[in-house]
Protein backbone atom coordinates (compact mmCIF):
# COMPACT_ATOMS: atom_id res chain seq x y z
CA UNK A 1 -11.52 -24.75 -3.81
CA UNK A 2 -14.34 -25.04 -1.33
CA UNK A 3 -14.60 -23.09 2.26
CA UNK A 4 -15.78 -24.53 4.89
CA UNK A 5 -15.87 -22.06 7.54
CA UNK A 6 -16.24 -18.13 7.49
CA UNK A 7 -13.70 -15.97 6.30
CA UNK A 8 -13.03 -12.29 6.49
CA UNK A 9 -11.85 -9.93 3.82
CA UNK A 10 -9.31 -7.09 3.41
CA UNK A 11 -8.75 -5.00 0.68
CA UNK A 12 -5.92 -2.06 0.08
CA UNK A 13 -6.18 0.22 -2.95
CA UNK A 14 -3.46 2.17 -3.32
CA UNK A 15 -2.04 4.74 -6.78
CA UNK A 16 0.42 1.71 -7.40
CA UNK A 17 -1.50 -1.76 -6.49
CA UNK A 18 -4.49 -3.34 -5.21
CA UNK A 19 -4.55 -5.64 -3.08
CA UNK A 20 -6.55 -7.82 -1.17
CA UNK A 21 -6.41 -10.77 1.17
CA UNK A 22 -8.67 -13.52 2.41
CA UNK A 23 -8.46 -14.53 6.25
CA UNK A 24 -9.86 -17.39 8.02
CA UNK A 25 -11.91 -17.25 10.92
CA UNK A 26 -8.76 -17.49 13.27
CA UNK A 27 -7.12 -14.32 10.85
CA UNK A 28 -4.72 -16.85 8.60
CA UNK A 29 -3.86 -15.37 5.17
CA UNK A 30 -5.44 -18.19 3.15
CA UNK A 31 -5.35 -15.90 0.12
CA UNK A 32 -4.17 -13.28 -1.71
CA UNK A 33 -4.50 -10.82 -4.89
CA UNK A 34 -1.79 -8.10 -5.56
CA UNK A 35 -2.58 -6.41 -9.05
CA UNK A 36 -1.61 -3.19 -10.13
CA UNK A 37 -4.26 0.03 -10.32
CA UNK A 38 -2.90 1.36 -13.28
CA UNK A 39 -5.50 4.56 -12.55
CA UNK A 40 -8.63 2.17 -13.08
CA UNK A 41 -9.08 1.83 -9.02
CA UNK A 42 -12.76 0.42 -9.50
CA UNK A 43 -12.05 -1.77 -12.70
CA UNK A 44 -9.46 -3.62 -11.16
CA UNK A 45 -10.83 -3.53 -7.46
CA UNK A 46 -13.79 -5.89 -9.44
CA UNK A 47 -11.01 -7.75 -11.15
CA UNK A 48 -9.29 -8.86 -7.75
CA UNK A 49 -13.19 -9.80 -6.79
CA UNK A 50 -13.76 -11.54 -9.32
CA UNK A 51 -10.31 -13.79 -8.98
CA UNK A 52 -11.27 -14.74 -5.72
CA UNK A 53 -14.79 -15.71 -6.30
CA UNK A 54 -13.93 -17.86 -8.84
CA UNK A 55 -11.31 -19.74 -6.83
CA UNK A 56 -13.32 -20.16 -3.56
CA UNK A 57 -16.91 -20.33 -4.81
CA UNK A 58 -20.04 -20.37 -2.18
CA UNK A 59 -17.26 -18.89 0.09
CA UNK A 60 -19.22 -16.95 3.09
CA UNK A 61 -17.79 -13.39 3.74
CA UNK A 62 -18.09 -12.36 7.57
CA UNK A 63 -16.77 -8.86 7.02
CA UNK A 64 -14.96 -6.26 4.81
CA UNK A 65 -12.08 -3.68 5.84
CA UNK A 66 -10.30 -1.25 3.18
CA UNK A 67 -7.31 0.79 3.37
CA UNK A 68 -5.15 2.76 0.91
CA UNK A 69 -5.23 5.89 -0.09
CA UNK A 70 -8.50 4.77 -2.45
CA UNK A 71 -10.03 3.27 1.01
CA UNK A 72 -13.18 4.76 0.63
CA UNK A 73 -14.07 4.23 -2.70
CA UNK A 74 -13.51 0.70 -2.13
CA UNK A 75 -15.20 0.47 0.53
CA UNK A 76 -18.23 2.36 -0.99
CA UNK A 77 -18.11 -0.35 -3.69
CA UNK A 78 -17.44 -3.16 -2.08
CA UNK A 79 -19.48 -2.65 1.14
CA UNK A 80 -17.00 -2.69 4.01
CA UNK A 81 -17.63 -2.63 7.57
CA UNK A 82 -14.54 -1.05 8.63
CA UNK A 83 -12.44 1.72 6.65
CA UNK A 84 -9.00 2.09 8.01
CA UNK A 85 -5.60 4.07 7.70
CA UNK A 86 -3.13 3.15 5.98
CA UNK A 87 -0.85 3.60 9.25
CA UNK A 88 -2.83 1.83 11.31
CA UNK A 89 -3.38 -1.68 8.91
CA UNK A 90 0.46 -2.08 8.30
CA UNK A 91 1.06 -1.62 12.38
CA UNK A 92 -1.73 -3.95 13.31
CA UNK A 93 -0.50 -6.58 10.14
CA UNK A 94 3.14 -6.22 11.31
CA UNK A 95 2.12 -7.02 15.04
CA UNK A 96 0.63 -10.41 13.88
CA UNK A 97 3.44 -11.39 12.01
CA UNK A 98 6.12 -10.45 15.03
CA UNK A 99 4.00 -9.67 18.24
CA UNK A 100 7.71 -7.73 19.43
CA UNK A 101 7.80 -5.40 16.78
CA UNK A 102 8.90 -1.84 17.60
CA UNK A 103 9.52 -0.60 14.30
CA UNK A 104 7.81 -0.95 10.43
CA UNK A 105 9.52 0.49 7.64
CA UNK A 106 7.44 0.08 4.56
CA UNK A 107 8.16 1.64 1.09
CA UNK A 108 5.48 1.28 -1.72
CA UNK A 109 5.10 3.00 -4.89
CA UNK A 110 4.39 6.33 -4.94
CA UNK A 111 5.05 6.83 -0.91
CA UNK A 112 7.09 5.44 2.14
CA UNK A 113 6.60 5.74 5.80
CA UNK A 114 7.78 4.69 9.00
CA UNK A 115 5.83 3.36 12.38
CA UNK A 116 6.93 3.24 15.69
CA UNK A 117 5.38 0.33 17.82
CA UNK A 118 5.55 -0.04 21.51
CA UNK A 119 3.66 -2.85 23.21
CA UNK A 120 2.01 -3.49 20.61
CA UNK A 121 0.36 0.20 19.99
CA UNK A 122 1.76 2.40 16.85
CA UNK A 123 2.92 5.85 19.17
CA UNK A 124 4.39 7.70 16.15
CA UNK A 125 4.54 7.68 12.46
CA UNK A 126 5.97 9.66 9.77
CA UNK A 127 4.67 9.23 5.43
CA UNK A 128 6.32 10.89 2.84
CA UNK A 129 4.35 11.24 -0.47
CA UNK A 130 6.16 14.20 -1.96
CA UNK A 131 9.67 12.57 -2.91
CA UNK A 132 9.77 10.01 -5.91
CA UNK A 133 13.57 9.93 -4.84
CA UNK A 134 12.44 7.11 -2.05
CA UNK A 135 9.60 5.12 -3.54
CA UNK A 136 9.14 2.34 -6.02
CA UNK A 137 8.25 4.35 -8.73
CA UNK A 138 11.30 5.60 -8.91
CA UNK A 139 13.31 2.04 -9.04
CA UNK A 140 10.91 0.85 -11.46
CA UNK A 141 12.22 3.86 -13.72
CA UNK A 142 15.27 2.96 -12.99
CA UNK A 143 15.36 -0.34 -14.04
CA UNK A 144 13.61 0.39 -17.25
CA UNK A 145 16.43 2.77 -18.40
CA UNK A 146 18.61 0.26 -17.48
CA UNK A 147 16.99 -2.10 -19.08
CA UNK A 148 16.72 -4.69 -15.99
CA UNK A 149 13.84 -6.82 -15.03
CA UNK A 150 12.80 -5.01 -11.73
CA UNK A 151 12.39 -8.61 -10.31
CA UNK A 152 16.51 -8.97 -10.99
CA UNK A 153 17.45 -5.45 -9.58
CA UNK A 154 18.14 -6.19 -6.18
CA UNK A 155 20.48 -8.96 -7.38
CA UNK A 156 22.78 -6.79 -9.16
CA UNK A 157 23.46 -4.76 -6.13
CA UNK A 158 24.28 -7.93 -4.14
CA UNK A 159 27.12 -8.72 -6.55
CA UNK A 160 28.70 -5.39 -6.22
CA UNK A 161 31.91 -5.39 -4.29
CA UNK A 162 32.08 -1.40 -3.55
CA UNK A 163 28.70 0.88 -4.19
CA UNK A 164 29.46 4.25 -5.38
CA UNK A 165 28.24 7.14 -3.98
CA UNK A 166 24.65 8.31 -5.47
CA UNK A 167 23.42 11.84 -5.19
CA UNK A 168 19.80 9.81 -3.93
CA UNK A 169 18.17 13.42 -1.97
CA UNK A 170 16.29 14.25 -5.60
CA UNK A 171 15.18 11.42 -8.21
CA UNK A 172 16.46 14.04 -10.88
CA UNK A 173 20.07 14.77 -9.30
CA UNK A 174 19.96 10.67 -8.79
CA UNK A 175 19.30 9.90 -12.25
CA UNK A 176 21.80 12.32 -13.30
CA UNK A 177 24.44 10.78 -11.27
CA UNK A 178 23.94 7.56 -12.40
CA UNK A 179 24.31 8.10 -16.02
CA UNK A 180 27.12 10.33 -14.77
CA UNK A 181 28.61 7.00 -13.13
CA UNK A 182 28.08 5.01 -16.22
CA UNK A 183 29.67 7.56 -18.71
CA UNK A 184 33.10 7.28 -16.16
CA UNK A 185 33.05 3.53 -16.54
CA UNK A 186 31.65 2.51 -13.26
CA UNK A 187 30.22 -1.16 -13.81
CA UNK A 188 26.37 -1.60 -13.21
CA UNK A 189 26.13 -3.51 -9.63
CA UNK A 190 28.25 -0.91 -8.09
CA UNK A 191 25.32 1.71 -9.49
CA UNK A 192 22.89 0.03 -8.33
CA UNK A 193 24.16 -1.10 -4.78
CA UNK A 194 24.77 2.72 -4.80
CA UNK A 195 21.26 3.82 -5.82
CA UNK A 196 20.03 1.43 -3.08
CA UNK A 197 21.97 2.63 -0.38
CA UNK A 198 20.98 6.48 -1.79
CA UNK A 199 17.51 5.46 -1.34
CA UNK A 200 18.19 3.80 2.08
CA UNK A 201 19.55 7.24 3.16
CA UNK A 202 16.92 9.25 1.79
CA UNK A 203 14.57 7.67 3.54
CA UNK A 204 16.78 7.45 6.82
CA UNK A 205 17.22 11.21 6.74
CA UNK A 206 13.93 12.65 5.62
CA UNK A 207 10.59 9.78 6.72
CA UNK A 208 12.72 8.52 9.75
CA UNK A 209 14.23 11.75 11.13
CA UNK A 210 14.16 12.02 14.38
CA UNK A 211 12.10 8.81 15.03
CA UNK A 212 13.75 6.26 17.73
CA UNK A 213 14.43 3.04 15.45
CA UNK A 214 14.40 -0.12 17.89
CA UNK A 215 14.72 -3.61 16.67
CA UNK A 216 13.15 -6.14 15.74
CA UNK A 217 12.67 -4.22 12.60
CA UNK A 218 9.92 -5.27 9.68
CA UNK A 219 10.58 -3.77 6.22
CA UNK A 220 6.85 -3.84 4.05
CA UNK A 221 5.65 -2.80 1.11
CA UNK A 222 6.46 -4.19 -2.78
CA UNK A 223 10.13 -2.74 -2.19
CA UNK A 224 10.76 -4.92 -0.01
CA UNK A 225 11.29 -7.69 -2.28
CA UNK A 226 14.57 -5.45 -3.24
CA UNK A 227 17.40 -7.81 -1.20
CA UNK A 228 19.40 -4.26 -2.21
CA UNK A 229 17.41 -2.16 -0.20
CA UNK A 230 16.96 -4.61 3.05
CA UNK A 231 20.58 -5.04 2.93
CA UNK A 232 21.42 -1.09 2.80
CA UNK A 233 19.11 -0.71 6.10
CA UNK A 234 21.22 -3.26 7.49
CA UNK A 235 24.49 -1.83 6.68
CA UNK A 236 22.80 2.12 8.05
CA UNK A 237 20.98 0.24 11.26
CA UNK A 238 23.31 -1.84 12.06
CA UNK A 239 20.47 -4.41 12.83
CA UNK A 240 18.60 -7.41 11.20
CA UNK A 241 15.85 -6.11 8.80
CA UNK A 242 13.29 -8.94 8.81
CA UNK A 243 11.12 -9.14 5.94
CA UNK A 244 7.51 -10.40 6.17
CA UNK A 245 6.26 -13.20 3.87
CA UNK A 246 3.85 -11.67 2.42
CA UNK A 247 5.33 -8.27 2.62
CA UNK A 248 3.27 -7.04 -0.70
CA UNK A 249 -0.19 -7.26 0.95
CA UNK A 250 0.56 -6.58 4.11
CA UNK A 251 -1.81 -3.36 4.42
CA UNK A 252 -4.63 -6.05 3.18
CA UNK A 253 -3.74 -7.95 5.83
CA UNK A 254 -4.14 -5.83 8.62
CA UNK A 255 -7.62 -4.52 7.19
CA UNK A 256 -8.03 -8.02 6.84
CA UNK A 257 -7.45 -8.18 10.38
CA UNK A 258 -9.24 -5.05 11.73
CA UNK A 259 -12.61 -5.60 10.64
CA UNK A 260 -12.18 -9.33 11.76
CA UNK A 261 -12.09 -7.94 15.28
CA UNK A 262 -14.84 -5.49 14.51
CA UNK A 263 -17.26 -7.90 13.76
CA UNK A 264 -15.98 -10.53 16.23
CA UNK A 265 -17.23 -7.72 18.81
CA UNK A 266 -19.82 -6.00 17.17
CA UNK A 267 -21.22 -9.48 15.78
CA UNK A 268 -23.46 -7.70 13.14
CA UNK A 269 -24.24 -8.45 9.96
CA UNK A 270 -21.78 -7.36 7.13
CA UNK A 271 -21.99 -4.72 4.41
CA UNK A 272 -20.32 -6.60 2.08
CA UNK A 273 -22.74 -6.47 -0.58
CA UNK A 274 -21.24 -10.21 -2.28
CA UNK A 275 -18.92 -10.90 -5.21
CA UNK A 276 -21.72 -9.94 -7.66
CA UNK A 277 -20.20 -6.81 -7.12
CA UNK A 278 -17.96 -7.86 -9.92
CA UNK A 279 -20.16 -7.29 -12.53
CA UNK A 280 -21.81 -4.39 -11.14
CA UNK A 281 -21.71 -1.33 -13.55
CA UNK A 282 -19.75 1.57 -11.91
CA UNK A 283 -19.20 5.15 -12.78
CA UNK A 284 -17.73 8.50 -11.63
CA UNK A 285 -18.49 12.01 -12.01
CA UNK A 286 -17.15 14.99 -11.20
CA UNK A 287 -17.67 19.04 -11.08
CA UNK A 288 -16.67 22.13 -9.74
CA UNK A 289 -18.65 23.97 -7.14
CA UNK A 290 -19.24 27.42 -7.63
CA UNK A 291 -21.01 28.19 -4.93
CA UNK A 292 -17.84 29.83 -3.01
CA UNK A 293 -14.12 30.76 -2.85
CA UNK A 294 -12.96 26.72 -2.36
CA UNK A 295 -14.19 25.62 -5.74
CA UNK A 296 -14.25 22.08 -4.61
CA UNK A 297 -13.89 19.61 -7.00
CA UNK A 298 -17.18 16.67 -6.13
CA UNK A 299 -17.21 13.90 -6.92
CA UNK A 300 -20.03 11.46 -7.37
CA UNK A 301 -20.05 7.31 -7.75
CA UNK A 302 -22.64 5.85 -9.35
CA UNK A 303 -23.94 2.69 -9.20
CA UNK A 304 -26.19 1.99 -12.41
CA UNK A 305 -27.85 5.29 -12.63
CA UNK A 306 -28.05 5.43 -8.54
CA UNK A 307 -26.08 7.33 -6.78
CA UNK A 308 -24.23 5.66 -3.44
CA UNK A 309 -21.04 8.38 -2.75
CA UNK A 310 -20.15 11.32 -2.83
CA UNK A 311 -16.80 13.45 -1.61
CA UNK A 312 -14.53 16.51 -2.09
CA UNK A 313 -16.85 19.04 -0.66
CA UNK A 314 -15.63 21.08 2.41
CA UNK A 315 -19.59 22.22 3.28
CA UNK A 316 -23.12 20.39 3.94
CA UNK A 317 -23.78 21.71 0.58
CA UNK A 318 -23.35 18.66 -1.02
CA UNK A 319 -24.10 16.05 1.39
CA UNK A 320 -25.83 13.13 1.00
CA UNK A 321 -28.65 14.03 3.12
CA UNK A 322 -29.57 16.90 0.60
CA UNK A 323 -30.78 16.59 -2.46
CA UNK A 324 -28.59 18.28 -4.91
CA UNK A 325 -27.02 15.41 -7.37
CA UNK A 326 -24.70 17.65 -9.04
């Protein structure tokens, strides 16, 4: 393919996936990536690069956001103008896709959270990170024991015509119930329509407690895709649970979507520093300071032999600006 106009870029690098998605001058999705991390955050960061350079060469890149919990290192090698929250790309993402939006629930792999949008503005937001009992992660486990295509999982719970009850508060006591369920005979939809709606009110009662949940309602992240789980929040809200198209790159999008207004306002030049990043040679280091109590764990990205980052240090010690290189 060939562009013909400018285009903005947003990337989200997260434990589970990375993802990023090319925007249009007017902030379309025209393109996406969604490829899993599998703990090689700069390896496959490069890969998604070099997929999109290859399918929209001479493309001109106006600007760079990243998000995720690996926002930084992305955006150290990629070059991005704009580094964002992970809170604040799926609210501003979610408010382009429905402009009335007053809450996001979005589940990914390894955490869930909740947003609470009013006129357009995120007021409050809750993340949970600690409980495998609500994430992705934890239906992906599922589904291998079982031995069910994740892809298919959602499918068996629609054809279930009474879910059984789930212990779903702990991913161990869950686990255990459901093999409990199978050993008395229970057939598999009903388990997994139950697991679902276990999930559903895990996440109800721990992320969402005490938050005001208004519709319209947008359910994000790659659980999403789960018609079980969007149809358990319907049956607990008692509302329509609208899921976005392109519900799996939806923090992308709104980084995506961020720096497009940076730069439409700053109108700089970007920090993007091109697709050759792709075959850039990367490397990380790391060490223990012993310079005090913290014993801070730094460390340093290299590009080549040159180094361009460096975090984990709670003093100036080991800033930049100075000279140590650890």
């Amino acid at each position: 393919m060939k562009a013909d106009n400018d285009y903005y870029l947003g990337i989200d690098v997260g434990s589970v996936s990375t993802d990023l998605a090319l925007l249009d001058s007017f902030g379309n999705l025209v393109d996406k990536v969604y490829l899993r991390t599998r703990g090689k955050p700069i390896s496959i960061l490069k890969e998604g690069l070099k997929i999109l350079e290859d399918k929209w060469p001479g493309i001109k890149i106006n600007g760079v956001g990243t998000t995720g919990s690996g926002r930084y290192l992305a955006a150290v090698v990629a070059g991005a103008d704009v580094v964002k929250n992970e809170i604040t790309a799926h609210a501003v993402a979610a408010s382009r896709v429905n402009s009335d939006v007053k809450t996001v629930l979005e589940i990914g792999g390894q955490d869930s959270k909740i947003i609470i949008i009013r006129d357009g503005i995120a007021v409050d937001f809750a993340m949970n990170s600690v409980c495998a009992a609500g994430t992705g992660s934890f239906l992906d486990q599922q589904a291998a024991r079982l031995e069910i295509p994740i892809e298919e999982f959602g499918k068996y719970a629609l054809m279930a015509e009474r879910p059984v009850r789930i212990a779903g508060r702990c991913s161990v006591f869950a686990e255990s119930d459901m093999i409990h369920k199978q050993q008395t005979g229970h057939d598999l939809p009903e388990i997994i329509a139950g697991l679902c709606e276990a999930m559903v009110r895990n996440y109800l009662s721990n992320v969402a407690k005490g938050k005001e949940i208004k519709p319209p309602v947008l359910f994000q992240g790659g659980v999403a895709a789960n018609i079980g789980i969007k149809m358990a929040f319907e049956k607990e809200l008692k509302c329509p649970v609208y899921i976005p198209e392109h519900h799996d790159v939806m923090g992308a999008i709104g980084a995506g979507l961020l720096v497009r207004e940076f730069i439409l306002k700053k109108k700089g030049k970007t920090k993007f520093k091109g697709f050759a990043v792709a075959s850039l040679d990367f490397a990380t280091r790391a060490f223990e300071c012993e310079g005090c109590p913290n014993h801070c764990e730094i460390v340093n990205i290299f590009q080549a032999d040159e180094l361009i980052a460096r975090w984990g240090y709670k003093c100036t010690k080991w800033d930049m600006l100075n000279d140590n290189t650890g």
